[in-house]
Structures are given as structure tokens and as C-alpha cells.
Protein backbone atom coordinates (compact mmCIF):
# COMPACT_ATOMS: atom_id res chain seq x y z
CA UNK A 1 -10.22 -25.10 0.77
CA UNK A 2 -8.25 -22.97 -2.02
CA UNK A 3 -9.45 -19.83 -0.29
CA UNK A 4 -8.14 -21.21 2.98
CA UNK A 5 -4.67 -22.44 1.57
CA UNK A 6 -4.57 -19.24 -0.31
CA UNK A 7 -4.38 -17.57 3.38
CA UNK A 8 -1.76 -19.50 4.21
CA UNK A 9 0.60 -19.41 1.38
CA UNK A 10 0.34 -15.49 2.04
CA UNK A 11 0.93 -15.01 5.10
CA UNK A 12 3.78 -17.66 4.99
CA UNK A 13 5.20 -15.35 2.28
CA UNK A 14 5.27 -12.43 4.04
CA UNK A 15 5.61 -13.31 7.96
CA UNK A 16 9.16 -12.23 7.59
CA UNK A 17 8.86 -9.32 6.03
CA UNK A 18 9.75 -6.72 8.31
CA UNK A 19 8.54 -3.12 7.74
CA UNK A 20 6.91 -2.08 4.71
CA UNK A 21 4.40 0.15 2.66
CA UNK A 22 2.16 -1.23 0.18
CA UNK A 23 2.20 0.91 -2.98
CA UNK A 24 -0.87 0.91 -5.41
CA UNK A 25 -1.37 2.30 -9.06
CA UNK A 26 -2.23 1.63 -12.54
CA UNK A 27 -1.25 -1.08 -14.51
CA UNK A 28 -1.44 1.39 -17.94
CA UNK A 29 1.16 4.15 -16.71
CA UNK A 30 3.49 4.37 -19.40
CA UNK A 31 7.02 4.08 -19.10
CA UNK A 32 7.39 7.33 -20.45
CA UNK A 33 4.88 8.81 -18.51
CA UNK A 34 6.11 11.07 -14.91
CA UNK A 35 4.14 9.19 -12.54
CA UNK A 36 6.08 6.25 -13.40
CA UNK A 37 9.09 8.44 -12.46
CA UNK A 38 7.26 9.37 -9.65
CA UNK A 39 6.50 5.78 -8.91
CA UNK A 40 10.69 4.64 -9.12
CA UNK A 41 11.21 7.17 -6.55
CA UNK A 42 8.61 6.17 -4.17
CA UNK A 43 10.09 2.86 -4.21
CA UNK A 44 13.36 4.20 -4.15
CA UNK A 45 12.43 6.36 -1.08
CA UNK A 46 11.18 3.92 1.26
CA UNK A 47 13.69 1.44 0.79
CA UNK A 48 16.36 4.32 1.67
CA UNK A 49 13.73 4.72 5.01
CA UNK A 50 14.44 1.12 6.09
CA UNK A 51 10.85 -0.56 3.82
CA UNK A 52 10.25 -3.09 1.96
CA UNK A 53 8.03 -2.40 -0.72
CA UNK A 54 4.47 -4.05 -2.08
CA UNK A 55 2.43 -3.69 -5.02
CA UNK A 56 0.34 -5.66 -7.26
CA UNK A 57 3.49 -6.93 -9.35
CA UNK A 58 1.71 -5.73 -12.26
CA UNK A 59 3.35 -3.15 -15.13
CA UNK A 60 2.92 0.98 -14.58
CA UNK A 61 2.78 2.28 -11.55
CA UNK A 62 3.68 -1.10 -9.99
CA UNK A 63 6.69 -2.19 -11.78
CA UNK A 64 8.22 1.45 -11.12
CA UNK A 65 7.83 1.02 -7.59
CA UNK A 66 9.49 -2.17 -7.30
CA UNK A 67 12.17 -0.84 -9.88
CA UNK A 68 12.79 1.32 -7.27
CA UNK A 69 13.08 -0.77 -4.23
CA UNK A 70 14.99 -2.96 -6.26
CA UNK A 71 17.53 -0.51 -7.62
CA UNK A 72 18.05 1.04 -4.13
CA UNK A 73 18.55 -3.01 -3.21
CA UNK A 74 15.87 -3.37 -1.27
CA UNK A 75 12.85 -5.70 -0.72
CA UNK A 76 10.65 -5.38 -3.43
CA UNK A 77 7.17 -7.75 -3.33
CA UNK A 78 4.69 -8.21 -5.56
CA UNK A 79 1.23 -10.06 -5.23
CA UNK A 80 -0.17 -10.49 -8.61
CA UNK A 81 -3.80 -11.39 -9.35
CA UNK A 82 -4.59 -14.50 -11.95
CA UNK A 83 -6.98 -12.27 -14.71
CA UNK A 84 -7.28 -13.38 -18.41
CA UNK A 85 -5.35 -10.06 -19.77
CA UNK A 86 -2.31 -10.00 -16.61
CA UNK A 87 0.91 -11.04 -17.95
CA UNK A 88 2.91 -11.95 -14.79
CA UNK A 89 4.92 -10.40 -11.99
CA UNK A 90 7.28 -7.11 -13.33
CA UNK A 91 10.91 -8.13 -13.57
CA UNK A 92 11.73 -6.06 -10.41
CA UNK A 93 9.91 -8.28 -8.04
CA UNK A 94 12.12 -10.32 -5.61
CA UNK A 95 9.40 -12.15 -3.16
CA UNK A 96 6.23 -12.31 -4.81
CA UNK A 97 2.97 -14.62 -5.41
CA UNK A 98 -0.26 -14.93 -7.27
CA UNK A 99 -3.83 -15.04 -5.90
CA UNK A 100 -7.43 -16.06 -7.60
CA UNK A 101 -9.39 -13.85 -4.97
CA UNK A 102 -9.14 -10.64 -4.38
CA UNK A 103 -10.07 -10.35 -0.81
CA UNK A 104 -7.11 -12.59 0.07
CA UNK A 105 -4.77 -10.34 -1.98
CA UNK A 106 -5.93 -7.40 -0.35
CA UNK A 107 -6.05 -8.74 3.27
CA UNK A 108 -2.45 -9.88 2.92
CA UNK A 109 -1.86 -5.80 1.50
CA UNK A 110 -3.11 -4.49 4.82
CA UNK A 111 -1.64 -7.40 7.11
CA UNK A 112 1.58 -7.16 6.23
CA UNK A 113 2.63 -3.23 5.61
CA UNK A 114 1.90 -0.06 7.80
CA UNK A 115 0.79 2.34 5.32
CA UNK A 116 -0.08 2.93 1.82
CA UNK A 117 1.21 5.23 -1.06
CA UNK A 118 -1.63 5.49 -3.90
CA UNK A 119 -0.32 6.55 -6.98
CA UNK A 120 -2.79 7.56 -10.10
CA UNK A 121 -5.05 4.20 -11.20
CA UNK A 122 -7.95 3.42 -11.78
CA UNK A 123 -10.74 1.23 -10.62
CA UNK A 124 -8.38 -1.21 -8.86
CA UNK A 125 -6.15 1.08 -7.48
CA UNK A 126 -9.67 2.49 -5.85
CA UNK A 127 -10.57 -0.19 -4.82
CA UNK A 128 -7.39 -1.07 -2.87
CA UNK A 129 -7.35 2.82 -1.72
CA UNK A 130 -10.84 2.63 -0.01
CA UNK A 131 -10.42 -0.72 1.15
CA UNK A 132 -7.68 0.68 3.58
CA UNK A 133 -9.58 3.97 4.35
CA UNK A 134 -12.59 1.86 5.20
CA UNK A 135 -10.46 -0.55 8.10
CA UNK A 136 -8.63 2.73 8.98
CA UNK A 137 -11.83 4.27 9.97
CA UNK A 138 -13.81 1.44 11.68
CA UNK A 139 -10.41 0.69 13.13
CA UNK A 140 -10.00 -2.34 12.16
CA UNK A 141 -6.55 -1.22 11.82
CA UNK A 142 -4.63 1.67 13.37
CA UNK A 143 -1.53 3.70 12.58
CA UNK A 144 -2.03 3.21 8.84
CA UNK A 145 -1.06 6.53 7.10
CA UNK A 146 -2.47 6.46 3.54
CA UNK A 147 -0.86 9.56 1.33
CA UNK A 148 -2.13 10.05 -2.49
CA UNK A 149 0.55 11.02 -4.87
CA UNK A 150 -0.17 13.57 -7.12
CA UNK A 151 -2.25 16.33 -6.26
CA UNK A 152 -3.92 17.33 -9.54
CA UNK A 153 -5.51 13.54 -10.18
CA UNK A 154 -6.23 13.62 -6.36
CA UNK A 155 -8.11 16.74 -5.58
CA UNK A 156 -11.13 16.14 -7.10
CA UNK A 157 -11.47 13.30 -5.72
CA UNK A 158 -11.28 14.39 -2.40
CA UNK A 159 -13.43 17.60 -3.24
CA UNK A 160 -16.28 15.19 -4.15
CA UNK A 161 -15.60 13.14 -0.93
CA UNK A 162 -16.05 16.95 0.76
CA UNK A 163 -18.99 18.31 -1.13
CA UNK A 164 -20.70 14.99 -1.91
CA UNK A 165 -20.30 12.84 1.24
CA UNK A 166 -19.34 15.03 4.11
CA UNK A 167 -22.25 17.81 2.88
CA UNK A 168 -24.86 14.95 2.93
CA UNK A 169 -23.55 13.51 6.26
CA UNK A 170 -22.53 10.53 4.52
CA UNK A 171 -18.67 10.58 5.98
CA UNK A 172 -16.95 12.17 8.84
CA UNK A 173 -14.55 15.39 8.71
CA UNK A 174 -11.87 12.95 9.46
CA UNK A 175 -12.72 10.46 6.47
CA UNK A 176 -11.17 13.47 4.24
CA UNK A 177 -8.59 14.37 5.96
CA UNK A 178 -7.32 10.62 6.13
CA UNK A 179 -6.42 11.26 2.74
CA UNK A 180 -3.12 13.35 2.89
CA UNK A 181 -2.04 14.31 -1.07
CA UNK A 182 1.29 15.39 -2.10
CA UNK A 183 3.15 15.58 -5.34
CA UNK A 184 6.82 14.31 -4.51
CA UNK A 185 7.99 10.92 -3.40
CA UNK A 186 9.96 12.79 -0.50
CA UNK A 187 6.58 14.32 0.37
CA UNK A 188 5.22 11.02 0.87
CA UNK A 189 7.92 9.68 3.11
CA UNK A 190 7.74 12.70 5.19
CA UNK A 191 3.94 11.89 6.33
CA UNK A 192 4.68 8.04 6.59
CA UNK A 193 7.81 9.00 8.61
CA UNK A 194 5.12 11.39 10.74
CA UNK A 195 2.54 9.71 11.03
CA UNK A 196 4.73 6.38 12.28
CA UNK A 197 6.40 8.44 15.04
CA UNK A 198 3.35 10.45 15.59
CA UNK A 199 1.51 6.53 16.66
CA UNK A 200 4.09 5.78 18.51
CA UNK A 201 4.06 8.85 20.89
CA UNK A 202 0.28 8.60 21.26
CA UNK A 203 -0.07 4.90 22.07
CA UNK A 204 3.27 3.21 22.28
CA UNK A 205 1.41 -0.17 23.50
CA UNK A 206 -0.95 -0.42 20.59
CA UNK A 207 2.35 -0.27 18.54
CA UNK A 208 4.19 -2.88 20.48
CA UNK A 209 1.16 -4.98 19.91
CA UNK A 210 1.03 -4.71 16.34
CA UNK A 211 5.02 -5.45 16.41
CA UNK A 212 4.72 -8.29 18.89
CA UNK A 213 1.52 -9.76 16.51
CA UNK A 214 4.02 -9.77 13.49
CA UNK A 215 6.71 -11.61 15.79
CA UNK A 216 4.16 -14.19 16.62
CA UNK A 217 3.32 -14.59 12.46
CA UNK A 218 6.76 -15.06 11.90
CA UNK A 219 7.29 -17.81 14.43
CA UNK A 220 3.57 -19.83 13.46
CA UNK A 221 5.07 -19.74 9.93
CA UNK A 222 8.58 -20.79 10.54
């Protein structure tokens, strides 16, 4: 039952959310580190493009995205995660919530937004990363750009991805090139902002659907 109601108090949440990008990352960036600059303008950034913006509503990378969105006076969510060492939601977070599973969490990630920007993490920010790459390519979901931020933490991961998996026939061509990397929060915006119109040209009814499936959340919830 709390995994059910845990379903429904996110997607109540969030069924008015409008357009957004989820944004994942480390917890341990420092403040004084430049990818939590880098972080403060990707939240900055998409809020200027018309997003709201979601992350874990942890510290690091997290809290300088929704710094961000917030400073640029936009929508700025967090969905935390209940863990013995978490200390809250960041400051910056205007809508946000708390889960026990993870699964739940990152189904209401995906739901909700349409795209991703990864900034440098670790194990969780992985596992949120490949989560999305893995419904973008059994198409579970569609029109889901997901750019990397910061090319020289990226690249070798996606150089494994090449000479590992792809060599052994263990991934697609297309698996790695999923994976756009850039260096600049402009950068970033500039795929979402391609990839978005680049759907919509291709298959403006699977769009409308996807649009038209939020409208209907919003109204079940209301």
C-alpha cells in the first residue's frame, strides 16, 4: 500500500507541472567547485527556455540547479530520497517531496519532464542516467534528449560504452550516440531546444499524445 500511495502523492505533485527537465548530479560537488557553477546555470538556463526544473533536492549539483531555477524565478522541484546520511530538501526547492523507494522516485523523474541534463555524480547520478537511456532505447519513452555536462568526466565514459559494449555487440551505434556531451549550460539548452523541435517535426502526433496524456494527469489529479 505505501508503494501504491507513494505513486499517487507523486504524480499528484507534479500533474501540473508543465514543461520541464530533470537535472541529475552529485550530492558532494562543492560549493566552490565549477560544476556547481555549471549546475546554477543549467538551472538558470532552462527556466529562461520556459522549464521547470527537477532534481533530487539534495546538496551539489542539485541544490545549484534549483538555485538557478529559483534565482531566474522559476519552478524549481525537488524529490528527495529518505537515506540515513540525507539531510533534507536544498533551500532552493519550491514544490518538492520525499520518497522511501527508489523506483517511484525515478518513475516520477521520467513521467513528468522531457529530457535530462546529467551533471558529474556518481553512482546515483548513474543510475538515474541509465535508467533514462534504458526507456529511451526500448522506447518506453520517446523524445527524451539526455545531454552530459562536462566533457572531460564524460568521455571516458562513453569511450568504454564504444570500445567495451558496442565492440562486443553488447549495445547499438545509437546507444552512444544517445549520449550528447557538452561543456556549457547554453550547450545543453541548444540540444534540448533541438532535439524538442526536431520530435516535433518528425512525429507531431506522438507529441500531441504525450501533451494530451499530461492534460489528462492533470485533470485525474485535480
Amino acid at each position: 500500500m505505501r508503494i501504491q500511495s507513494e505513486f499517487i502523492r507523486g504524480f499528484s505533485a507534479l500533474a501540473e507541472l508543465g514543461p520541464a527537465i530533470s537535472v541529475f548530479g552529485s550530492a558532494r560537488v562543492a560549493t566552490d567547485d565549477p560544476a556547481y557553477q555549471v549546475g546554477v546555470d543549467v538551472g538558470r538556463a532552462l527556466v529562461e527556455e520556459g522549464f521547470a526544473v527537477v532534481t533530487g533536492g539534495g546538496p551539489g549539483a542539485m541544490e545549484a540547479a534549483n538555485k538557478g531555477a529559483r534565482e531566474a524565478g522559476g519552478v524549481s522541484v525537488g524529490l528527495g530520497i529518505e537515506l540515513p546520511f540525507e539531510t533534507g530538501l536544498n533551500p532552493y526547492v519550491t514544490t518538492g517531496m520525499n520518497f522511501r523507494y527508489f523506483f517511484v522516485r525515478k518513475t516520477v523523474f521520467v513521467k513528468y519532464t522531457q529530457g535530462a541534463v546529467v551533471l558529474p555524480g556518481g553512482v546515483g547520478t548513474l543510475d538515474e542516467m541509465f535508467e533514462a537511456l534504458t526507456l529511451v532505447q526500448t522506447q518506453k519513452v520517446n523524445h527524451y534528449p539526455i545531454v552530459l555536462v562536462g566533457a572531460d568526466f564524460w568521455e571516458p565514459l562513453r569511450g568504454w560504452m564504444r570500445e567495451t559494449l558496442l565492440s562486443r555487440g553488447m549495445i547499438a551505434a545509437a546507444d552512444v550516440e544517445r549520449l550528447r556531451i557538452v561543456d556549457r549550460a547554453d550547450e545543453a539548452l541548444a540540444f534540448i531546444r533541438e532535439a524538442h523541435a526536431a520530435a516535433l517535426e518528425a512525429d507531431p502526433e506522438d507529441v500531441a499524445k504525450v501533451r494530451a496524456q499530461q492534460s489528462n494527469d492533470q485533470e485525474a489529479t485535480s
